[in-house]
N, C-alpha and C. Protein backbone atom coordinates (compact mmCIF):
# COMPACT_ATOMS: atom_id res chain seq x y z
N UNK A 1 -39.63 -21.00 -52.41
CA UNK A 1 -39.22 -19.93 -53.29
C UNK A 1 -40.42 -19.35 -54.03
N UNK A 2 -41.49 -20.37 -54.45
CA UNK A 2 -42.63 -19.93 -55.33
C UNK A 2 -43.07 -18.61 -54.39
N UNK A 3 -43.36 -19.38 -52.76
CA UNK A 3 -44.16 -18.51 -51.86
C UNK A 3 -44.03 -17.14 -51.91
N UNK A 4 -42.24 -17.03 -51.42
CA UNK A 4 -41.93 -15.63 -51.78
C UNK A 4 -42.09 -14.83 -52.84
N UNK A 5 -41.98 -15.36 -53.86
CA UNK A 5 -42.48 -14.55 -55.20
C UNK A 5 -43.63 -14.47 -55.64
N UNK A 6 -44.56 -14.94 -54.88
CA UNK A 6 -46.10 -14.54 -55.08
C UNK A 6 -46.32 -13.79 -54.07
N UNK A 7 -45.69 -13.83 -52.99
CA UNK A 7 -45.89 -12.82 -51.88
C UNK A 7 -45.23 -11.78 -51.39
N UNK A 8 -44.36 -11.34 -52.57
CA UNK A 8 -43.45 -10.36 -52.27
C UNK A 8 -43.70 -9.16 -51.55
N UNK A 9 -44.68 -8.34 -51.45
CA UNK A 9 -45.31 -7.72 -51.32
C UNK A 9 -45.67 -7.43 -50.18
N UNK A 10 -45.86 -8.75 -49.61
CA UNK A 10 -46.26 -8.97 -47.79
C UNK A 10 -45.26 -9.48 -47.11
N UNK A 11 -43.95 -9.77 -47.78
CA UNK A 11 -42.81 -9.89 -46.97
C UNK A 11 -42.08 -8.93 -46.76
N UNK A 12 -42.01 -8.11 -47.75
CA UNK A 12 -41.83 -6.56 -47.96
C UNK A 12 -41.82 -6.03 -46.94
N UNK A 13 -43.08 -5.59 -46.53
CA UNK A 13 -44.20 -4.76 -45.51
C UNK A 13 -43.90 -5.55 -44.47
N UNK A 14 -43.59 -6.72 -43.99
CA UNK A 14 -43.67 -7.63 -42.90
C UNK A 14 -42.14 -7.16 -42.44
N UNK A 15 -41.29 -7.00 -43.19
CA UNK A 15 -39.99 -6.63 -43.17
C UNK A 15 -39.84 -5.12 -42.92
N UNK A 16 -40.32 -4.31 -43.45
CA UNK A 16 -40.27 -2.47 -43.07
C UNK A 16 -40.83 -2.65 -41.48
N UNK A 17 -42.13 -2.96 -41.25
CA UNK A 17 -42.63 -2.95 -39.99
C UNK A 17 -41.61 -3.25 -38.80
N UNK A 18 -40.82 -4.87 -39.45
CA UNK A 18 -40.13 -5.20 -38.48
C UNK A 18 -38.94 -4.19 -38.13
N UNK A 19 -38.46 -3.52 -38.95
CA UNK A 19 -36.98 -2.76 -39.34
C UNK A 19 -37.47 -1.50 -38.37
N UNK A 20 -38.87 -0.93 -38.41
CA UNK A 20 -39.05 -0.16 -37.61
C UNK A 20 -39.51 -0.52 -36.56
N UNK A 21 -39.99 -1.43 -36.15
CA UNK A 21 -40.50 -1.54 -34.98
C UNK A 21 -38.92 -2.26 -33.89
N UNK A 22 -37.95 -2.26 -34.30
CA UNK A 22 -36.59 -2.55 -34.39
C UNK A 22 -36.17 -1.44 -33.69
N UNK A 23 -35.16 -0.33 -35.04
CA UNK A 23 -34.63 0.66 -35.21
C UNK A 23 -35.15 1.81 -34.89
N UNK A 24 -36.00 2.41 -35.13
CA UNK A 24 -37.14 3.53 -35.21
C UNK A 24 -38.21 3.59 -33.63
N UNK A 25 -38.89 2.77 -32.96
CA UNK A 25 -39.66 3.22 -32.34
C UNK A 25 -39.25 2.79 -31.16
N UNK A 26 -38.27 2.06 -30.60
CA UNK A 26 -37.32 2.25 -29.30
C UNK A 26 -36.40 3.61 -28.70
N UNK A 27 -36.35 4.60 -30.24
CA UNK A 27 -35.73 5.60 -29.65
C UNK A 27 -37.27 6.91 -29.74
N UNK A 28 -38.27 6.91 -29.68
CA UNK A 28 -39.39 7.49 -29.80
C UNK A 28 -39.84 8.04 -28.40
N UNK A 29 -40.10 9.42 -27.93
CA UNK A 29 -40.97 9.44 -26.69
C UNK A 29 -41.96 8.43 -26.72
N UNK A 30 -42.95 8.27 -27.67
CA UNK A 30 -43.80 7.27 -27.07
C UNK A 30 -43.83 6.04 -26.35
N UNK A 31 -42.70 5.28 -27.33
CA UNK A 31 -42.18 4.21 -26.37
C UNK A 31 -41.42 4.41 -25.03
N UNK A 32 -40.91 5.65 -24.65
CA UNK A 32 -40.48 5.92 -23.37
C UNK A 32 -41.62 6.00 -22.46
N UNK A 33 -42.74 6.67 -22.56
CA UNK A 33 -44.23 6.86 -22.01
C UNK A 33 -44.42 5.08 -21.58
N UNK A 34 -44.73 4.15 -23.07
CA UNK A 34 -44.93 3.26 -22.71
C UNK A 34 -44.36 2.37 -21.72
N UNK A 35 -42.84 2.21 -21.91
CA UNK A 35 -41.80 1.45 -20.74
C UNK A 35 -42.16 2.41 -19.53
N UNK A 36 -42.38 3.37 -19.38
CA UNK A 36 -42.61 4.02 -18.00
C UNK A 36 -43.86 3.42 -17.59
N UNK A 37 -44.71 3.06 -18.30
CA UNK A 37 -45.97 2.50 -17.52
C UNK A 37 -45.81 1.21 -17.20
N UNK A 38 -44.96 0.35 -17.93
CA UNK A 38 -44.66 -0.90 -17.58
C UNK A 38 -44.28 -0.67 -16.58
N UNK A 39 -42.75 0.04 -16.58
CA UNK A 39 -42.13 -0.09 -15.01
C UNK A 39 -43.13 0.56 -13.40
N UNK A 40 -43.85 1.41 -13.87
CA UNK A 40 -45.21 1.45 -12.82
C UNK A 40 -45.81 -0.04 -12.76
N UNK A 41 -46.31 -0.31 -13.82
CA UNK A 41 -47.03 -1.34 -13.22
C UNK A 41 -46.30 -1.88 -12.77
N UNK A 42 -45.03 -2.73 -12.69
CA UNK A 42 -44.31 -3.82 -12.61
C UNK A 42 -43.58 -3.56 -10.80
N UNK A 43 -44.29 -2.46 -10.89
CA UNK A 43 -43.41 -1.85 -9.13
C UNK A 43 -41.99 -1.81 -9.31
N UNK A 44 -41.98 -1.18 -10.32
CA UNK A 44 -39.92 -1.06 -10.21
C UNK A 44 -39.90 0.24 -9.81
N UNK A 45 -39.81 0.79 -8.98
CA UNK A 45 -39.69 2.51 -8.75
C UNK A 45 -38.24 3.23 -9.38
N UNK A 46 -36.96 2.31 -9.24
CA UNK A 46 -36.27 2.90 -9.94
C UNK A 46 -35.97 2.94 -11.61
N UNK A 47 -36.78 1.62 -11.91
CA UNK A 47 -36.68 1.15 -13.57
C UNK A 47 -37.96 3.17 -13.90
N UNK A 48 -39.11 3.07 -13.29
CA UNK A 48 -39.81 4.25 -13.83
C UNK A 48 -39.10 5.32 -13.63
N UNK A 49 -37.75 5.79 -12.60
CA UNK A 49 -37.38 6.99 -11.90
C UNK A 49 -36.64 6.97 -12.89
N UNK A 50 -35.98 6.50 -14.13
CA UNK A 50 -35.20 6.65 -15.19
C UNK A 50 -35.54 7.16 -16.13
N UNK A 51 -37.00 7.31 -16.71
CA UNK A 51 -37.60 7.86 -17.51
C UNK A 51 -38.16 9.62 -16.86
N UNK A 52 -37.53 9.84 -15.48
CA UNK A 52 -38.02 11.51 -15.39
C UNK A 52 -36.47 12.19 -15.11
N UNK A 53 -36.59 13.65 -15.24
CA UNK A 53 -35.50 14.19 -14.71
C UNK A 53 -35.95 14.96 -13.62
N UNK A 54 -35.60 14.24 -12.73
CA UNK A 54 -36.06 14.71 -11.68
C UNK A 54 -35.62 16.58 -11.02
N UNK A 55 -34.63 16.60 -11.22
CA UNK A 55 -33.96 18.29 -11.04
C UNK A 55 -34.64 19.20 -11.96
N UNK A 56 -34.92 18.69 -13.22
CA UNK A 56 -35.55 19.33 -14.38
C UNK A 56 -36.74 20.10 -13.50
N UNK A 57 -37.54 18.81 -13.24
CA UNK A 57 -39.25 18.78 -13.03
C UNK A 57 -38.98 19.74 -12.07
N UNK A 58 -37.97 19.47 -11.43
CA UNK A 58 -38.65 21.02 -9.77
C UNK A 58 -37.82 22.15 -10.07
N UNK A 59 -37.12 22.54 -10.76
CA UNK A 59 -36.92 23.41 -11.56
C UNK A 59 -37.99 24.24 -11.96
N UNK A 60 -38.83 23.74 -13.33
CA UNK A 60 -39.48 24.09 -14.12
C UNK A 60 -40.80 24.22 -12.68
N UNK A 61 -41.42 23.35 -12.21
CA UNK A 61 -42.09 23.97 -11.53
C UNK A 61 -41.77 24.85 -10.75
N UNK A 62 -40.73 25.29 -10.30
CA UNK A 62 -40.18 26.35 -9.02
C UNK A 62 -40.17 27.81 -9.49
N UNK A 63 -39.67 27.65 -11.13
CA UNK A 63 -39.66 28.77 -11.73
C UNK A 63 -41.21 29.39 -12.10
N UNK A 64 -42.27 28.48 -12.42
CA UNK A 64 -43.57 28.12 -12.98
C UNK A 64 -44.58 28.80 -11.46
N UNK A 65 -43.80 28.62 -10.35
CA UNK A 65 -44.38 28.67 -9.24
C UNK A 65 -44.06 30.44 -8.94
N UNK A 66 -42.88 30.96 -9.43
CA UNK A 66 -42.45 32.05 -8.86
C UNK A 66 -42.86 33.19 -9.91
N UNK A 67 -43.36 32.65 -11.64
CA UNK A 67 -43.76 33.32 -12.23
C UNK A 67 -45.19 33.68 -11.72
N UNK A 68 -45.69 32.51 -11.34
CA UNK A 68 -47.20 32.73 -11.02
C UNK A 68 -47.13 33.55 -10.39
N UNK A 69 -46.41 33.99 -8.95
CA UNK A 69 -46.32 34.59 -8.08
C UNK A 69 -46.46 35.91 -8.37
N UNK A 70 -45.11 36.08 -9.35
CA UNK A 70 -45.02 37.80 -9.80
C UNK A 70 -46.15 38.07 -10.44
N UNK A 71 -46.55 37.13 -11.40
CA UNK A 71 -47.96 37.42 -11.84
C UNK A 71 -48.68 38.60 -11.00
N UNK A 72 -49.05 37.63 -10.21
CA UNK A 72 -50.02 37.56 -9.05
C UNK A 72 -49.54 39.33 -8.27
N UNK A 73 -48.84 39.70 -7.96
CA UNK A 73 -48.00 40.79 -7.46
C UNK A 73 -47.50 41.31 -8.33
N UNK A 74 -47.91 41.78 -9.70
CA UNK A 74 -47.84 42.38 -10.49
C UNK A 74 -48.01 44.20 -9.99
N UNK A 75 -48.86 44.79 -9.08
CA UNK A 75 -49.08 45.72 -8.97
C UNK A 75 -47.83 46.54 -8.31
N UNK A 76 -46.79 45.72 -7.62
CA UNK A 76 -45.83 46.14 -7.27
C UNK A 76 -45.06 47.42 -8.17
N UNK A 77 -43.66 47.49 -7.80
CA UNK A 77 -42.68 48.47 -9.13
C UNK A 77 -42.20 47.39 -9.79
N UNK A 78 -42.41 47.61 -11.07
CA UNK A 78 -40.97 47.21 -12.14
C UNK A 78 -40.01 46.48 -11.63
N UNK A 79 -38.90 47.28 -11.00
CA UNK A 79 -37.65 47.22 -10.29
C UNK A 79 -37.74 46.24 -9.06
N UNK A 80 -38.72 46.03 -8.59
CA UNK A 80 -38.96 44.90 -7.52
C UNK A 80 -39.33 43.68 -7.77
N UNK A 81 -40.38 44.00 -8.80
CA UNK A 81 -40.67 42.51 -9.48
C UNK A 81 -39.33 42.03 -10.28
N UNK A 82 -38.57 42.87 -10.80
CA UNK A 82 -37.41 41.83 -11.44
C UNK A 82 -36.31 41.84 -10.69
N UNK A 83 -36.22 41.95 -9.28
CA UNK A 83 -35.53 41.21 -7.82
C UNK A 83 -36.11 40.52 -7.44
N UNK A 84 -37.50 40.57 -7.21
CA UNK A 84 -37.78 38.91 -6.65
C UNK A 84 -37.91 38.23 -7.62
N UNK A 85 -38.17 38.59 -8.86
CA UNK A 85 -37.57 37.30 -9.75
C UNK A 85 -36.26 36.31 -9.70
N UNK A 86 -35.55 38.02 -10.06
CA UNK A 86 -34.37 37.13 -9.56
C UNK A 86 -33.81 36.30 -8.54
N UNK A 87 -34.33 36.71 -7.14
CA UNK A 87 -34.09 36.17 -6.43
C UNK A 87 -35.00 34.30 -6.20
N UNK A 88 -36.11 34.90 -6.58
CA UNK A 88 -36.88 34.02 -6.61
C UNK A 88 -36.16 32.68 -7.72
N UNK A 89 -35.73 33.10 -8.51
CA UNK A 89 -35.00 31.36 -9.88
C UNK A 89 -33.46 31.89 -8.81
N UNK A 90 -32.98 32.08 -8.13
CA UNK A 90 -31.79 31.89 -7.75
C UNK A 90 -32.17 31.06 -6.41
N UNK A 91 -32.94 31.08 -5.54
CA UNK A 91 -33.79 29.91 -4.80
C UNK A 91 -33.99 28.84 -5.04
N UNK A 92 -34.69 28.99 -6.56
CA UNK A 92 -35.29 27.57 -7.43
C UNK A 92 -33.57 27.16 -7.58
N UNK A 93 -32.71 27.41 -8.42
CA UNK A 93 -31.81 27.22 -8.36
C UNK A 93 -31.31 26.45 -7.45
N UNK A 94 -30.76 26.89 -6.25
CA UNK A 94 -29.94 26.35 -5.22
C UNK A 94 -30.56 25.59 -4.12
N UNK A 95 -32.25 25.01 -4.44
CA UNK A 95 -33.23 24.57 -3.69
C UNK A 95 -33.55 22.85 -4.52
N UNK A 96 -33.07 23.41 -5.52
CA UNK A 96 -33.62 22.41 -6.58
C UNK A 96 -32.80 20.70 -6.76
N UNK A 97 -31.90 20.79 -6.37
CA UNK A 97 -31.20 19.61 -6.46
C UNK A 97 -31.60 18.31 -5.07
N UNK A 98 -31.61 19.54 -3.69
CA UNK A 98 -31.92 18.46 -2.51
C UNK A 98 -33.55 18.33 -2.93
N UNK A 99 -34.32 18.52 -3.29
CA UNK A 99 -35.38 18.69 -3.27
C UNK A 99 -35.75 18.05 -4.60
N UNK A 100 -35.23 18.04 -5.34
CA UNK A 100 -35.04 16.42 -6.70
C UNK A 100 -34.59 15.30 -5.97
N UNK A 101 -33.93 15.40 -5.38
CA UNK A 101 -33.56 13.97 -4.91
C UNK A 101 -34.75 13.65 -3.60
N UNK A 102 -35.35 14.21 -2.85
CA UNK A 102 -36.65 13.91 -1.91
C UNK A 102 -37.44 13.38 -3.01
N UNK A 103 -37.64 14.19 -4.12
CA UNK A 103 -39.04 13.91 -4.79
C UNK A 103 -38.54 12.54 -5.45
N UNK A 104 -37.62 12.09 -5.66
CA UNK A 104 -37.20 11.09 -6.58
C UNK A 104 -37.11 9.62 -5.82
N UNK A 105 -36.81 10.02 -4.04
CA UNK A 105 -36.70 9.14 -3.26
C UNK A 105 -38.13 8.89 -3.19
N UNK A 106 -39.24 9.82 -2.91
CA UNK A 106 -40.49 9.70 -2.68
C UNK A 106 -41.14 9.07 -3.98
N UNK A 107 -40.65 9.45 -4.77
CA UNK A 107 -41.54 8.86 -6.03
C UNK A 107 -41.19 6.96 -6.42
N UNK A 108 -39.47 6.63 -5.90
CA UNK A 108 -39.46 5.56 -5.86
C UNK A 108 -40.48 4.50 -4.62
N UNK A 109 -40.40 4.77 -3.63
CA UNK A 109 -40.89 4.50 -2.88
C UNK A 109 -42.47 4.09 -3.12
N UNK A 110 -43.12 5.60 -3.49
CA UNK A 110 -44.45 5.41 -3.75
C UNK A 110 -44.83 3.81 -5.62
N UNK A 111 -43.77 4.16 -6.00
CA UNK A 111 -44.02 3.02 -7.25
C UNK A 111 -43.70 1.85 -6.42
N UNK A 112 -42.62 1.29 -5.34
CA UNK A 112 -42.26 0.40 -5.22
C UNK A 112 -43.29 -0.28 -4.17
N UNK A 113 -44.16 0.68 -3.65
CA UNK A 113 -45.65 -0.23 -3.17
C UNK A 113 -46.64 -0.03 -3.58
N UNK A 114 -46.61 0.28 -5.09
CA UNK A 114 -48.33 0.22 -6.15
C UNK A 114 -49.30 1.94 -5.56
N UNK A 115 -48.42 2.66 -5.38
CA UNK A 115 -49.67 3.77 -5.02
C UNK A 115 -51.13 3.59 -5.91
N UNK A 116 -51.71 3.90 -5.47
CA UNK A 116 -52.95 4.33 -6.56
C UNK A 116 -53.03 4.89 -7.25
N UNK A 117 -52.44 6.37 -6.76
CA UNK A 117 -52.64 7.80 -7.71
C UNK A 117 -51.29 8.10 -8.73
N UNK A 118 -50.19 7.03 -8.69
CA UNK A 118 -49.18 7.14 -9.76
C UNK A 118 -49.68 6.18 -11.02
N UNK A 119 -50.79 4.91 -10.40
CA UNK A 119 -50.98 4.51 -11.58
C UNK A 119 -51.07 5.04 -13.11
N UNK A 120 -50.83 4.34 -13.92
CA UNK A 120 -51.41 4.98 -15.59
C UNK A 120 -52.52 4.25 -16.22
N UNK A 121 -53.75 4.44 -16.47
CA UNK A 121 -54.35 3.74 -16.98
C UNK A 121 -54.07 3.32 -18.65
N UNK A 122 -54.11 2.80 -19.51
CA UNK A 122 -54.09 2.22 -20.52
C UNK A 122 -54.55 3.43 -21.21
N UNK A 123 -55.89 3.35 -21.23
CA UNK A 123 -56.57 4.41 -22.04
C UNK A 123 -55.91 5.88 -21.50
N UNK A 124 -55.27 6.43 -20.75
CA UNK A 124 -54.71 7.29 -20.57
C UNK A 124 -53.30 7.48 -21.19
N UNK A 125 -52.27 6.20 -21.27
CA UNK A 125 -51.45 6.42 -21.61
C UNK A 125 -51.53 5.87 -23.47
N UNK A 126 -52.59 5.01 -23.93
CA UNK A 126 -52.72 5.75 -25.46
C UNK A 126 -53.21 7.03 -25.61
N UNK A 127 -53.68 7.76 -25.05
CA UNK A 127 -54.47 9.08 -25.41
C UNK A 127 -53.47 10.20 -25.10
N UNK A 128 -52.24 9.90 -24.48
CA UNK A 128 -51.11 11.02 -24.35
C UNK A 128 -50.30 10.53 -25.35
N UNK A 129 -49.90 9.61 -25.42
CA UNK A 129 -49.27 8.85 -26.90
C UNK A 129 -49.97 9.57 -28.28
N UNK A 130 -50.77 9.27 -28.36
CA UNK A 130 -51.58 10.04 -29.43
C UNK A 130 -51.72 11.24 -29.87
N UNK A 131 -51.92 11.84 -28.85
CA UNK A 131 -51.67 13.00 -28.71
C UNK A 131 -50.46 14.04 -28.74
N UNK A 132 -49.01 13.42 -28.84
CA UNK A 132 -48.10 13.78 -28.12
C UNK A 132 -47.46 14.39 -29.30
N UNK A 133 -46.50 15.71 -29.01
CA UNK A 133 -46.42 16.61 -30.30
C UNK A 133 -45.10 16.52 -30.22
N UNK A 134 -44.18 15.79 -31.19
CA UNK A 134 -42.93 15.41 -31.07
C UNK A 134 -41.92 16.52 -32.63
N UNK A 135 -41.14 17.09 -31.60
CA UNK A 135 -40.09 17.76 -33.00
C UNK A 135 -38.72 17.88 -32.23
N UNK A 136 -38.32 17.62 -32.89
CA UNK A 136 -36.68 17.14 -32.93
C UNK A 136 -36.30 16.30 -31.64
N UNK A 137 -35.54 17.22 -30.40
CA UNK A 137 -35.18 16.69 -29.08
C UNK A 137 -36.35 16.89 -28.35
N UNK A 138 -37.43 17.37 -28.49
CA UNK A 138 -38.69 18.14 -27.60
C UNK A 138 -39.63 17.29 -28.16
N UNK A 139 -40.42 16.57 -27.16
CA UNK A 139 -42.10 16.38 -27.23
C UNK A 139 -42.67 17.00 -26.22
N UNK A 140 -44.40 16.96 -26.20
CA UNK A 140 -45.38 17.18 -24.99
C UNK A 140 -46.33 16.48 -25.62
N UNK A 141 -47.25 16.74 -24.58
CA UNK A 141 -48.75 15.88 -24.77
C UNK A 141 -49.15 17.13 -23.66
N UNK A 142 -50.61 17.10 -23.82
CA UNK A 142 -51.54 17.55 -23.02
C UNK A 142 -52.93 16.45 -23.34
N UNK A 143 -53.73 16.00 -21.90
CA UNK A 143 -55.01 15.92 -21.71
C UNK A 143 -55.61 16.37 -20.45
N UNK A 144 -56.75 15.85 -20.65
CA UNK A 144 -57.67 16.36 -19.40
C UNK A 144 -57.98 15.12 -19.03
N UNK A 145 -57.50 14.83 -17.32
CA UNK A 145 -58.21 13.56 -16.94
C UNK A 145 -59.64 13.97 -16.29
N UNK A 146 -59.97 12.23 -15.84
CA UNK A 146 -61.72 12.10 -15.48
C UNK A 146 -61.97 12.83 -14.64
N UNK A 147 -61.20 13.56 -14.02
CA UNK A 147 -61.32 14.77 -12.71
C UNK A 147 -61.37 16.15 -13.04
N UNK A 148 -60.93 16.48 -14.30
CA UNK A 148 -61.39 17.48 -14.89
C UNK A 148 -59.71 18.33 -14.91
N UNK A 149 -58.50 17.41 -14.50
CA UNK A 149 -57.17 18.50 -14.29
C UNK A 149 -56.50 17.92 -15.78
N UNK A 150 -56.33 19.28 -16.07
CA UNK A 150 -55.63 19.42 -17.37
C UNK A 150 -54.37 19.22 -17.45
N UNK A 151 -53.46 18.32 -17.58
CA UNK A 151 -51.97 17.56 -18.13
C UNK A 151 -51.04 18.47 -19.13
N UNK A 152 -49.99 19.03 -18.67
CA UNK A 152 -49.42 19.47 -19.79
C UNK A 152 -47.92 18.51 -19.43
N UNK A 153 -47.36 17.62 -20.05
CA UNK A 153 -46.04 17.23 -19.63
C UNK A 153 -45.49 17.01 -21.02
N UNK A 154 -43.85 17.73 -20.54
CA UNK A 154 -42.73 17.82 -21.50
C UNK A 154 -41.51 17.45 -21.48
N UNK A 155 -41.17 16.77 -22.39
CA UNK A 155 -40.18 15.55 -22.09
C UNK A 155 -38.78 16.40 -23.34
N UNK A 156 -37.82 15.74 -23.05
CA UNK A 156 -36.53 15.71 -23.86
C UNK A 156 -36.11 14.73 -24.53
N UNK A 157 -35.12 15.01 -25.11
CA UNK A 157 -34.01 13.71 -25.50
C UNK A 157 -32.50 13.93 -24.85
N UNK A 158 -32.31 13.13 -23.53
CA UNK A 158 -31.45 13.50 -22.98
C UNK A 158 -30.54 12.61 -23.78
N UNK A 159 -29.12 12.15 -22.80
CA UNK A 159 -27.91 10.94 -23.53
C UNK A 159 -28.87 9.71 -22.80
N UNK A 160 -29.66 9.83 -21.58
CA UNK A 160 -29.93 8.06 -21.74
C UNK A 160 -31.08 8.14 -21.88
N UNK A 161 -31.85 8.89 -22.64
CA UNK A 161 -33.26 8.48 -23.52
C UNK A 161 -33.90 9.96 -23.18
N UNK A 162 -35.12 9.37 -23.41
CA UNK A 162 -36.08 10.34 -23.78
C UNK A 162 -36.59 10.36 -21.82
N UNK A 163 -37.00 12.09 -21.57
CA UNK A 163 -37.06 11.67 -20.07
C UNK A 163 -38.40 13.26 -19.62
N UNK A 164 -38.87 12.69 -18.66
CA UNK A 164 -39.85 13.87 -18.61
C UNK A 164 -39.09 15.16 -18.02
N UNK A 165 -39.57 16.07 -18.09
CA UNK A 165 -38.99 17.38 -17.49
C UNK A 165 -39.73 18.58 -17.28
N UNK A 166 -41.00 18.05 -17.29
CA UNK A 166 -41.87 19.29 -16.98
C UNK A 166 -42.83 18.86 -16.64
N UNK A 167 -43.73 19.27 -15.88
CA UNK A 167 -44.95 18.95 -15.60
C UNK A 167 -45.80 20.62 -15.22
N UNK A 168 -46.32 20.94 -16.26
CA UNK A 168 -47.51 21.91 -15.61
C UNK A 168 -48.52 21.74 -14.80
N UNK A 169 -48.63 23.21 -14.14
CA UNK A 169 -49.75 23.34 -13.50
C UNK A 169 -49.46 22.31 -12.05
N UNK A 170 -47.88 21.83 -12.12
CA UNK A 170 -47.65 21.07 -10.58
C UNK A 170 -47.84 21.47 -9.29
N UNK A 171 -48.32 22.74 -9.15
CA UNK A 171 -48.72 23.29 -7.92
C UNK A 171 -49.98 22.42 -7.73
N UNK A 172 -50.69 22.15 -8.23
CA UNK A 172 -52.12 21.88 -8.01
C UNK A 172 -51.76 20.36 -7.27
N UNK A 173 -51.45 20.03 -8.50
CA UNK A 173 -50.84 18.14 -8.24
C UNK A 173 -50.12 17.78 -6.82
N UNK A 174 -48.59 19.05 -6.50
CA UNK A 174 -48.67 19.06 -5.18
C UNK A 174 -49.16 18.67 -4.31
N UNK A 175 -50.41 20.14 -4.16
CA UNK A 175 -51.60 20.38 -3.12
C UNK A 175 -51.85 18.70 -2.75
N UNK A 176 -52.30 17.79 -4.26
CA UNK A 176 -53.51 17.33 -4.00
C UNK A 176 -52.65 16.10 -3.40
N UNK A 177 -51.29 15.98 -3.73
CA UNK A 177 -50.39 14.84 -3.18
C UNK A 177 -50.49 15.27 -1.53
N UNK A 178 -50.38 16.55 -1.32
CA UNK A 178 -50.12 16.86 0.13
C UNK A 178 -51.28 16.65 0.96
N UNK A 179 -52.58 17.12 0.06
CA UNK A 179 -53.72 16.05 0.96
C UNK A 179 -53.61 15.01 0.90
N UNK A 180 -53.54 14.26 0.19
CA UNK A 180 -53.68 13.08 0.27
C UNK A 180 -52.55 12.20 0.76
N UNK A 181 -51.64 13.21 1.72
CA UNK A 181 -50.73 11.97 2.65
C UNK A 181 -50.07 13.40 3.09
N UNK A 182 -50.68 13.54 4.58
CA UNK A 182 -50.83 14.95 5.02
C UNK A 182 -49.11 14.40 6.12
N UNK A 183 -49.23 13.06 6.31
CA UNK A 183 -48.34 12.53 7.20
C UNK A 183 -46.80 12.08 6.71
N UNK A 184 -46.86 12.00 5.44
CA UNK A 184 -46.05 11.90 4.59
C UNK A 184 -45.00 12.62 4.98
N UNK A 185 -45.64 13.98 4.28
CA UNK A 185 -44.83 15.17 3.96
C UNK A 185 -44.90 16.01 5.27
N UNK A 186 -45.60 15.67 6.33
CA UNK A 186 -44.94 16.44 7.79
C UNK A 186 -44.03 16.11 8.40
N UNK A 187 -43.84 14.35 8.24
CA UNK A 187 -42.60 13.48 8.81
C UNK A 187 -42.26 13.18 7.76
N UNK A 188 -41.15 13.36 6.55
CA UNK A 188 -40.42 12.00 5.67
C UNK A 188 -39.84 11.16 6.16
N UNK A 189 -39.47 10.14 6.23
CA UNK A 189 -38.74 9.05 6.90
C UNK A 189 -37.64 9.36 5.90
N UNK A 190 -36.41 8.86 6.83
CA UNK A 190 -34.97 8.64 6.05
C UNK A 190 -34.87 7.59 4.88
């Protein structure tokens, strides 16, 4: 009894920490980031495939892909560019669900035999943690990895947690998946 009353102070604090590290930072993107790297490391492909939304992600890139586009073909009319828009997110649309579930099959797969290039390094995944700009149902993070490609990923608060749903600049990431398993993606296996 003495103890506690000379140490009130540090049982206190020993007690808030615990209450949050409890209550408070299990429902946090960061800790979703973190359990996603566990379940990478740990080769669970479907424990990590729980932390993305997979329909989201090719969505947002499909649309991301078709803006670029019009961008790009900007010199066109007015009136044409906002038909192949449209047509273009009504594609993404009705393209997007079989094509979440490939990427989701592929992405289990690739965790469930240690790829290389899904790894997370430590120092990568404190430095998106750190970084990561959280308000209300919405976070992101952006960095630049050792290769020089710039990270923009944006996550939610869905009903079963916090889950990624965006990934910028995924055209590139694509590409570099499609070199780097040219056999992959010419044959998928069932």
């Amino acid at each position: 009894m003495r103890f506690a009353f000379r140490h009130w102070t540090a049982i206190l604090l020993v007690l808030l920490i615990a209450a949050w590290a409890i209550f408070y930072l299990p429902g946090t993107p960061s800790y979703a980031i973190f359990e996603l790297k566990q379940a990478i490391d740990a080769r669970n492909g479907s424990g990590a495939a729980a932390f993305i939304d997979f329909r989201k992600v090719v969505q947002n890139a499909g649309y991301e892909m078709v803006q670029n586009q019009n961008s790009a073909s900007a010199a066109s009319t007015d009136a044409s560019n906002i038909i192949a828009q449209f047509v273009g997110k009504g594609a993404v649309d009705l393209f997007s669900g079989p094509m979440a579930a490939l990427l989701e099959q592929w992405a289990v797969q690739q965790v469930n035999d240690g790829a290389k290039q899904l790894q997370m390094p430590a120092a990568a995944v404190a430095g998106a943690t750190l970084l990561l700009h959280h308000s209300d149902d919405t976070a992101y993070t952006q960095w630049t990895d050792h290769k020089g490609q710039v990270w923009e990923v944006r996550m939610e608060r869905e009903p079963g947690g916090w889950k990624i749903v965006q990934v910028k600049n995924v055209a590139q990431l694509l590409e570099k998946l499609k070199n780097q398993q040219p056999n992959q993606f010419a044959n998928p296996s069932p």
